[in-house]
Protein backbone atom coordinates (compact mmCIF):
# COMPACT_ATOMS: atom_id res chain seq x y z
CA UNK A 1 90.44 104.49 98.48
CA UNK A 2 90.58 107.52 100.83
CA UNK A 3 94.16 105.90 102.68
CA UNK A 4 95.66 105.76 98.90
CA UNK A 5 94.49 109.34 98.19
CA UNK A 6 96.24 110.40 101.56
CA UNK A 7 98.74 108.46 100.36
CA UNK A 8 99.49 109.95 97.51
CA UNK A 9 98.78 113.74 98.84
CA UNK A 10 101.57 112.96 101.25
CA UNK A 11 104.14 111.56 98.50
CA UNK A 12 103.53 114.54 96.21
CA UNK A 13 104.69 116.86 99.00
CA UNK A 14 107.13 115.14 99.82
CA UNK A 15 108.34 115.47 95.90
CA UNK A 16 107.51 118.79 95.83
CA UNK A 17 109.25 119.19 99.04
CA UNK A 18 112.45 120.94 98.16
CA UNK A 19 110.25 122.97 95.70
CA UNK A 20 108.78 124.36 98.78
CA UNK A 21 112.22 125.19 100.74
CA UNK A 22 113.51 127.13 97.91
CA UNK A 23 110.08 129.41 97.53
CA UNK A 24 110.69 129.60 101.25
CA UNK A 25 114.36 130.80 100.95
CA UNK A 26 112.94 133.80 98.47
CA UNK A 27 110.16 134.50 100.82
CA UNK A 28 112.80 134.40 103.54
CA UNK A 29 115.12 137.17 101.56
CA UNK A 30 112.11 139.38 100.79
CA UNK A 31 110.83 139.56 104.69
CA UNK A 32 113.97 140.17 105.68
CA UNK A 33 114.54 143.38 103.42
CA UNK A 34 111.89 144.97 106.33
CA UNK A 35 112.63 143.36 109.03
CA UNK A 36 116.30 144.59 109.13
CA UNK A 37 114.83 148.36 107.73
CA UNK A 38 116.71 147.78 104.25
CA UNK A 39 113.05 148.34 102.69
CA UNK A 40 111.29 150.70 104.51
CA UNK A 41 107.04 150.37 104.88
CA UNK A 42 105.13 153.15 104.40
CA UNK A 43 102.57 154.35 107.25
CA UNK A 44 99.41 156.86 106.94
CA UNK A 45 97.95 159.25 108.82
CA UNK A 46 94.69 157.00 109.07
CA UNK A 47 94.01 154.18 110.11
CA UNK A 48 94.66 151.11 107.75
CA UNK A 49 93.23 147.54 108.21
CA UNK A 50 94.20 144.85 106.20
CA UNK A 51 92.69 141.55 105.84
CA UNK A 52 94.42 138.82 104.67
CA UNK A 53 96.15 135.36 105.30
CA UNK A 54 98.42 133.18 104.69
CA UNK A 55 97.58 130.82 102.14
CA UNK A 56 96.52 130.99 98.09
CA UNK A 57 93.00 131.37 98.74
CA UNK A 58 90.39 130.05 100.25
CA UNK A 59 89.28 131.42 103.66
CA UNK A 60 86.76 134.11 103.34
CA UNK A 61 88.49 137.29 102.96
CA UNK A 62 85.75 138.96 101.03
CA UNK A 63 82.31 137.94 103.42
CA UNK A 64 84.82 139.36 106.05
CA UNK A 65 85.47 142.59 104.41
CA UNK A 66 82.00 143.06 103.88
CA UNK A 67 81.47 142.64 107.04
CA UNK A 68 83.80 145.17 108.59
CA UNK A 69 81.89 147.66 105.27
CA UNK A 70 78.44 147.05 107.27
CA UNK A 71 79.95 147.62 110.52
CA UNK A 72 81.46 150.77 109.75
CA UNK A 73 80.09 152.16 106.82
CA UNK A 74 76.92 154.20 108.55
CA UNK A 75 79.29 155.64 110.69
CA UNK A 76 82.86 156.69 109.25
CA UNK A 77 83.81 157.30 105.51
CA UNK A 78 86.00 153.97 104.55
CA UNK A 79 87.46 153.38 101.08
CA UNK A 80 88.59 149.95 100.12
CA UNK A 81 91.56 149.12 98.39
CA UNK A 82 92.62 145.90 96.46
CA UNK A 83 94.98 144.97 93.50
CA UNK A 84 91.94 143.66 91.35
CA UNK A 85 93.35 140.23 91.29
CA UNK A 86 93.07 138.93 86.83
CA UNK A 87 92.24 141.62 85.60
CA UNK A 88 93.07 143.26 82.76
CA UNK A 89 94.46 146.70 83.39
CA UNK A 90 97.17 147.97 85.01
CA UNK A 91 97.71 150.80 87.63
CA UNK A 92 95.69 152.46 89.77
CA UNK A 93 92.03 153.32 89.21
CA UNK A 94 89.23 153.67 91.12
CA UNK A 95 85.88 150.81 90.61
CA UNK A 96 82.74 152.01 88.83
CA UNK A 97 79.57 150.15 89.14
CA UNK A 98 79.55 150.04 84.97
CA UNK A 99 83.23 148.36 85.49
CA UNK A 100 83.18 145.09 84.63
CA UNK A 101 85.35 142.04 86.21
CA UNK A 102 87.98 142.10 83.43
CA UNK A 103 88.99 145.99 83.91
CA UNK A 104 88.79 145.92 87.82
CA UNK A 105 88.52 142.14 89.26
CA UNK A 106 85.55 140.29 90.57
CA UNK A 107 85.89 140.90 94.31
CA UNK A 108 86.58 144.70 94.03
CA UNK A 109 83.72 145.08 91.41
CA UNK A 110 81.54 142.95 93.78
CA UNK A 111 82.35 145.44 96.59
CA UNK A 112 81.58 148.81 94.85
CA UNK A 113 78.10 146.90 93.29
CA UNK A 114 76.60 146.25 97.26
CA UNK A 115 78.10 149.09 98.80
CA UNK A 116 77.61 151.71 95.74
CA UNK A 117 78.31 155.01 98.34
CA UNK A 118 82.04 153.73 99.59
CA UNK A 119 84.92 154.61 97.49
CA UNK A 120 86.77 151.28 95.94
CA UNK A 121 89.89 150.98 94.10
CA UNK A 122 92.63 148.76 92.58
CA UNK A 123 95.65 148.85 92.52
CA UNK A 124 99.16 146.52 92.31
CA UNK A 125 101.24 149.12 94.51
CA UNK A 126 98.90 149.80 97.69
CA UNK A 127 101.90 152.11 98.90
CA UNK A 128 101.04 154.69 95.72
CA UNK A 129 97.36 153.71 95.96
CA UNK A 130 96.79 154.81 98.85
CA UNK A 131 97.66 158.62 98.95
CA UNK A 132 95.47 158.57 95.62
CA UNK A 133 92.52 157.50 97.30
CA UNK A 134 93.66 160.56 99.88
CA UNK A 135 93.93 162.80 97.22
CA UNK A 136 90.63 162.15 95.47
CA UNK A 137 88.84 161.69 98.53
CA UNK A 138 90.39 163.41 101.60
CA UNK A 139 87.23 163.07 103.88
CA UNK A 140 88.26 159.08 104.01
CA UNK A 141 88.46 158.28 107.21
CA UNK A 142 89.84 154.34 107.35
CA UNK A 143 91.12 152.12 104.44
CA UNK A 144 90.65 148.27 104.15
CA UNK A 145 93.00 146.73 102.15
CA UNK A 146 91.98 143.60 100.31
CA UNK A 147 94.22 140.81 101.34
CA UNK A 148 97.66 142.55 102.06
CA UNK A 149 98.73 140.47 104.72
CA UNK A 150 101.95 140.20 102.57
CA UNK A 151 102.26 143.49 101.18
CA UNK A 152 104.88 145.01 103.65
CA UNK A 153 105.46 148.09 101.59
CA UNK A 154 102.22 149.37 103.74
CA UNK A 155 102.17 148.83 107.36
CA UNK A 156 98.85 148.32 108.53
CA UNK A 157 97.82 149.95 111.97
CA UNK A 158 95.53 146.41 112.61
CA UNK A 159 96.49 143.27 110.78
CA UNK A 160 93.60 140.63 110.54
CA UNK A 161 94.81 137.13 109.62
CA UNK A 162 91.97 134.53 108.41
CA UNK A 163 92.63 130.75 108.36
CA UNK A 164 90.27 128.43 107.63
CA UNK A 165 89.14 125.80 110.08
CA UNK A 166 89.05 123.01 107.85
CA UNK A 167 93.12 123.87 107.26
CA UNK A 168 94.36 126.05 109.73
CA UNK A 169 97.77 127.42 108.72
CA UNK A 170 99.99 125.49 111.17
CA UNK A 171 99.10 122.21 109.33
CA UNK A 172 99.70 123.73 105.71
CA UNK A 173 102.97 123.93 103.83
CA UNK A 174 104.57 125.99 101.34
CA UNK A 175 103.90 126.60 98.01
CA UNK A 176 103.94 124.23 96.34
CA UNK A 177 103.60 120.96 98.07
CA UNK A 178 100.98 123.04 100.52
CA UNK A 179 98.83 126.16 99.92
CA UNK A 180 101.09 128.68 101.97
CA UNK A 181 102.41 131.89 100.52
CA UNK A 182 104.78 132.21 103.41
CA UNK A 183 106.21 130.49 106.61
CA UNK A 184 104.08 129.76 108.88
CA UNK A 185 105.92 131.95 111.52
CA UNK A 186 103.97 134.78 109.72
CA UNK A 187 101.47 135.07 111.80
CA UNK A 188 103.67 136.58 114.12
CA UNK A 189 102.48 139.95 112.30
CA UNK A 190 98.67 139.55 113.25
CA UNK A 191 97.23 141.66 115.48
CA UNK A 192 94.26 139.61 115.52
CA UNK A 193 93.37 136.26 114.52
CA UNK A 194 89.82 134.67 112.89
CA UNK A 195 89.08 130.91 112.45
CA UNK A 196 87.17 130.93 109.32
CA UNK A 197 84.48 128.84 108.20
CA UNK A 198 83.95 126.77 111.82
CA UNK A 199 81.06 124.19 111.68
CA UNK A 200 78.07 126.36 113.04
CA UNK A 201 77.42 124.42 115.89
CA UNK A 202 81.43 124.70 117.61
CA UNK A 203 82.00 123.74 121.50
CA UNK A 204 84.09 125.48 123.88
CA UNK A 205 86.51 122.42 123.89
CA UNK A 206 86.85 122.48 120.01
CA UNK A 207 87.94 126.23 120.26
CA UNK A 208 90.40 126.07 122.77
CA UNK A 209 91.99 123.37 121.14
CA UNK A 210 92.55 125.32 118.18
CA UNK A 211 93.98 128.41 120.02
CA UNK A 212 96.32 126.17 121.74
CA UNK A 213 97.54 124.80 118.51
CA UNK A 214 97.66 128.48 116.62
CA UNK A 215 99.42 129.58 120.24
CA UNK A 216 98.92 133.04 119.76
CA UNK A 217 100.77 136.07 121.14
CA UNK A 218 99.72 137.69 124.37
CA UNK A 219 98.83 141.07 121.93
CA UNK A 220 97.01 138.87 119.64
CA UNK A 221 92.84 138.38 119.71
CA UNK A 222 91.53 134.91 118.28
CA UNK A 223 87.91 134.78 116.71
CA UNK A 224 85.69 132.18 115.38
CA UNK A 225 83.77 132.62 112.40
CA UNK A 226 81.38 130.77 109.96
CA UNK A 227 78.71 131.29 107.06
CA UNK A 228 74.91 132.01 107.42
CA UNK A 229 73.74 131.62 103.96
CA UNK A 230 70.45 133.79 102.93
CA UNK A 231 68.12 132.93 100.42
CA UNK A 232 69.38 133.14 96.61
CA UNK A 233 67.81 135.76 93.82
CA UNK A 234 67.46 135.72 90.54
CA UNK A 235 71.21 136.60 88.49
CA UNK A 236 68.39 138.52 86.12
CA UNK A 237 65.92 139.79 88.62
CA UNK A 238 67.92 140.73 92.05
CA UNK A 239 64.39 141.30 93.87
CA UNK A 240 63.08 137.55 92.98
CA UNK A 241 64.71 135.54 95.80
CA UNK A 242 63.97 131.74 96.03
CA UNK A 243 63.52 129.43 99.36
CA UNK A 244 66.03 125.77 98.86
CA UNK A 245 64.17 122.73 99.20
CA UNK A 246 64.51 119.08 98.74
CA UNK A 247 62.46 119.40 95.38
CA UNK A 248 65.21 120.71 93.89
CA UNK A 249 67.78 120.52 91.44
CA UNK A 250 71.00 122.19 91.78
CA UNK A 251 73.74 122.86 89.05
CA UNK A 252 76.67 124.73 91.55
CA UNK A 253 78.78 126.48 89.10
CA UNK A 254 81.69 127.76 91.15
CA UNK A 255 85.40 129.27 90.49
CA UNK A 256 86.45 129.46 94.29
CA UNK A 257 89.28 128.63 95.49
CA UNK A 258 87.56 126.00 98.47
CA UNK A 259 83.75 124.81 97.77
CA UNK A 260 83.71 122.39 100.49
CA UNK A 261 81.63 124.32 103.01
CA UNK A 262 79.37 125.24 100.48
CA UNK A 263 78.41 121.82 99.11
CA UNK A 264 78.28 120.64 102.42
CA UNK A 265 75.45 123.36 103.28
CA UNK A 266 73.79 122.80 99.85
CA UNK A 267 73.87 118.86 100.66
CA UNK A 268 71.32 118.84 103.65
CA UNK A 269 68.84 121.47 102.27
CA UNK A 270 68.76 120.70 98.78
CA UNK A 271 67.64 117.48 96.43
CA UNK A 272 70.55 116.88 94.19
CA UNK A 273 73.75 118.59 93.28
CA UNK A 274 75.37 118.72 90.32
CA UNK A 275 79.07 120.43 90.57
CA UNK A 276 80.16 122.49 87.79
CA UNK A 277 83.50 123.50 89.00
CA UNK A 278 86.68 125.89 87.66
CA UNK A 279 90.11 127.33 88.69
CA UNK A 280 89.28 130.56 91.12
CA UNK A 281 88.55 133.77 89.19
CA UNK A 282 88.39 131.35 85.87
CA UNK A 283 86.74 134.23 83.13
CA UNK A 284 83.77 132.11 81.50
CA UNK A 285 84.04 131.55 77.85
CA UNK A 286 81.39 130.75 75.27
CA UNK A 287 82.24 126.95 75.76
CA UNK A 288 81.51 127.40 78.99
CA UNK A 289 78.23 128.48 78.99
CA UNK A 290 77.13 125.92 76.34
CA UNK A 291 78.65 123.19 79.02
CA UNK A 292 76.22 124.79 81.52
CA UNK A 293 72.99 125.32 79.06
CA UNK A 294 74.14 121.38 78.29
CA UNK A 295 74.07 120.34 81.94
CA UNK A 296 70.73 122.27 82.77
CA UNK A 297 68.98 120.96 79.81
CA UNK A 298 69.80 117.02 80.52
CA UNK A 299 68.24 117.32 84.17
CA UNK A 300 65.01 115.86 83.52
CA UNK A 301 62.95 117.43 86.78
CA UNK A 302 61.48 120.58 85.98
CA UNK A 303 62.70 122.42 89.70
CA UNK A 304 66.37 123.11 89.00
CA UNK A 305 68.38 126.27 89.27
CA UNK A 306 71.99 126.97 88.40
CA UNK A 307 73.27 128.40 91.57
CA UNK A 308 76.65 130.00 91.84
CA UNK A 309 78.28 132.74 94.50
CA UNK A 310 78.19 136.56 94.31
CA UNK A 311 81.97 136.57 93.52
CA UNK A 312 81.11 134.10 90.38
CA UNK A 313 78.43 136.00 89.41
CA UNK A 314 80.49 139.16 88.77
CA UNK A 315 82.58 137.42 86.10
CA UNK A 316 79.23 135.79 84.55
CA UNK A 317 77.98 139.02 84.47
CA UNK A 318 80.30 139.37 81.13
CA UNK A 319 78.03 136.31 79.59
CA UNK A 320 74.77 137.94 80.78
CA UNK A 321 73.29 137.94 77.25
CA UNK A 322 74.09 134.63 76.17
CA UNK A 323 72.62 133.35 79.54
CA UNK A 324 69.24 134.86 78.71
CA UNK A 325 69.14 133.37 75.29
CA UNK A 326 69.69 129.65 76.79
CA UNK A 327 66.79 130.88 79.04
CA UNK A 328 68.04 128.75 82.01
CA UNK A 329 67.35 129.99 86.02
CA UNK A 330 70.67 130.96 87.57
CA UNK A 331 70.18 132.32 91.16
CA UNK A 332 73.08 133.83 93.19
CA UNK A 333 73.76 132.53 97.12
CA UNK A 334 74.30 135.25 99.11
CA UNK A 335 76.58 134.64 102.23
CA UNK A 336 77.55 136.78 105.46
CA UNK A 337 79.85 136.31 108.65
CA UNK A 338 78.68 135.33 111.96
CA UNK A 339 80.47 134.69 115.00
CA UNK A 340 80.81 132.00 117.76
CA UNK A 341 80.90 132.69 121.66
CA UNK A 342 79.60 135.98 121.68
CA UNK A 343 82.23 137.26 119.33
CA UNK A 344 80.61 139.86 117.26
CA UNK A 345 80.65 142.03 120.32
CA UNK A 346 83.72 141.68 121.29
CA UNK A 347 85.01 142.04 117.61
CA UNK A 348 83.04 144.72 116.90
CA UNK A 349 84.50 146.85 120.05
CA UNK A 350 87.57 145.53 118.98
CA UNK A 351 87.41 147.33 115.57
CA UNK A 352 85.84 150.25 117.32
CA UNK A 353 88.08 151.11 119.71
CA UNK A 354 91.16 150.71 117.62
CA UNK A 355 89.48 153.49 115.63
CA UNK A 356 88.56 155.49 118.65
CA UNK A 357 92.62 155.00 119.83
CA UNK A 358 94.11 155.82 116.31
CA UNK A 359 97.66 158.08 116.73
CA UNK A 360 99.91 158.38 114.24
């Protein structure tokens, strides 16, 4: 069964194949409008760092821009800037904890909800966002900008490119017979380089396999990342946390774009799993949330929780009141980055001293 579904994966891209080139040939045009100086990027008087990749989704931009918002945050003022991916407004605007996912996007709203004292904001055209976040707030001191790795109408003093280690970019393809949003050749405009999502237990050997294959630029760092899950809490009462155990029953309700490292944690700690799974950033309906009440209700043990992630739970936030009529426990996983080899240090001094070394 698993050769025919390789099978078929491979003879769909192959169909989809010349799909692919032509998406390529208009990504292709639009690179080349800057690359030649025919479209001209805009640069800031502070420093910029975007995070981003290269593919649809899928490799832990947002546990890494919370990370860089812990590491920074006591220190300088940052701001952080993303287009607010579904929502639905338009234009720029800044995120309000009373926002909701529909008027500024679950990630963004996620963002200004943990970290209620830096400034957030949305918007499609980073180029104009930017000096409006300036304007508002001129004692910002560093902007991260919410996957941008292909928004080169703002050039980015530091460029961090995620892929994930379960599909690095060199073996993806092109939308749409892969999940790439560009060539791979891309990465060419990283300044530095994370391996998202690694096993958490990663050799030496492993590693420098995978920086041979990326074969990154002298200029260019290479870091390797993964997930330390804490314990869940309560979607209705933040301060209740709960410990996972084998006794359990667990409904994941996800909209991510990759689950796969997340059942495969939830697989050796918990009892059962029982996937309720959407699109990424799918807005929960009414139907929905009788299709989980149904679920939870037909699980005969007594110990079961419907667990979902903190990017979920800002879009079932707009179903809050119909979840506490079907009086069902829904707990939220918290996640954060940690780093192989010693990393953090050397990633964290990375960060620092590109601060430290800004010049316009």
């Amino acid at each position: 069964m698993h050769n025919f579904s390789g099978f078929r994966k491979m003879l769909l891209q192959l169909l989809l194949a010349p799909l692919s080139l032509l998406y390529g040939f208009g990504v292709s045009l639009f690179t080349l409008g800057y690359t030649l100086g025919l479209v001209k990027s805009s640069k800031f008087n502070i420093p910029i760092i975007s995070i981003g990749n290269l593919t649809i989704g899928g490799t832990g931009k947002t546990p890494h821009i919370e990370y860089l918002i812990m590491l920074l945050k006591d220190y300088i003022d940052i701001g952080v800037l993303s287009r607010g991916y579904k929502r639905e407004t338009q234009g720029f605007r800044f995120v309000q904890t009373t926002d909701n996912a529909l008027t500024v996007g679950d990630e963004p709203l996620q963002f200004k909800r943990k970290y209620r004292d830096i400034v957030v904001a949305v918007g499609e055209s980073r180029a104009y966002a930017i000096p409006q976040i300036l304007q508002n707030f001129p004692h910002i001191q560093t902007i991260l900008l919410d996957d941008a790795f292909q928004h080169l109408a703002v050039k980015p003093g530091l460029n961090i490119l995620l892929t994930s280690y379960e599909l690095l970019f060199t073996r993806d393809y092109l939308l749409p017979s892969g999940r790439l949003r560009e060539w791979r050749s891309g990465y060419r405009r990283a300044d530095c380089i994370i391996v998202s999502k690694c096993p958490s237990v990663l050799t030496d050997n492993e590693a420098q396999d995978i920086i041979k294959e990326i074969n990154p630029y002298a200029h260019q760092k290479v870091f390797f990342t993964y997930y330390e899950y804490a314990h869940p809490y309560s979607f209705f009462e933040p301060n209740h946390r709960l410990e996972l155990d084998e006794s359990l029953d667990i409904i994941l309700l996800s909209a991510i774009a990759d689950t796969s490292y997340l059942t495969s944690y939830l697989s050796k700690i918990s009892g059962s799993i029982h996937e309720i799974e959407y699109a990424d950033h799918h807005v929960f309906d009414d139907r929905d949330i009788e299709r989980i009440t149904k679920v939870y209700k037909n699980i005969p043990n007594e110990k079961k929780i419907v667990l979902t992630t903190e990017k979920d739970a800002m879009r079932l936030d707009l179903k809050r009141k119909a979840l506490l009529d079907a009086n069902i426990a829904i707990f939220v996983l918290p996640v954060r980055v940690r780093f192989h080899f010693f990393g953090q240090t050397f990633f964290d001094e990375y960060i620092k001293q590109y601060l430290l070394s800004f010049e316009l």
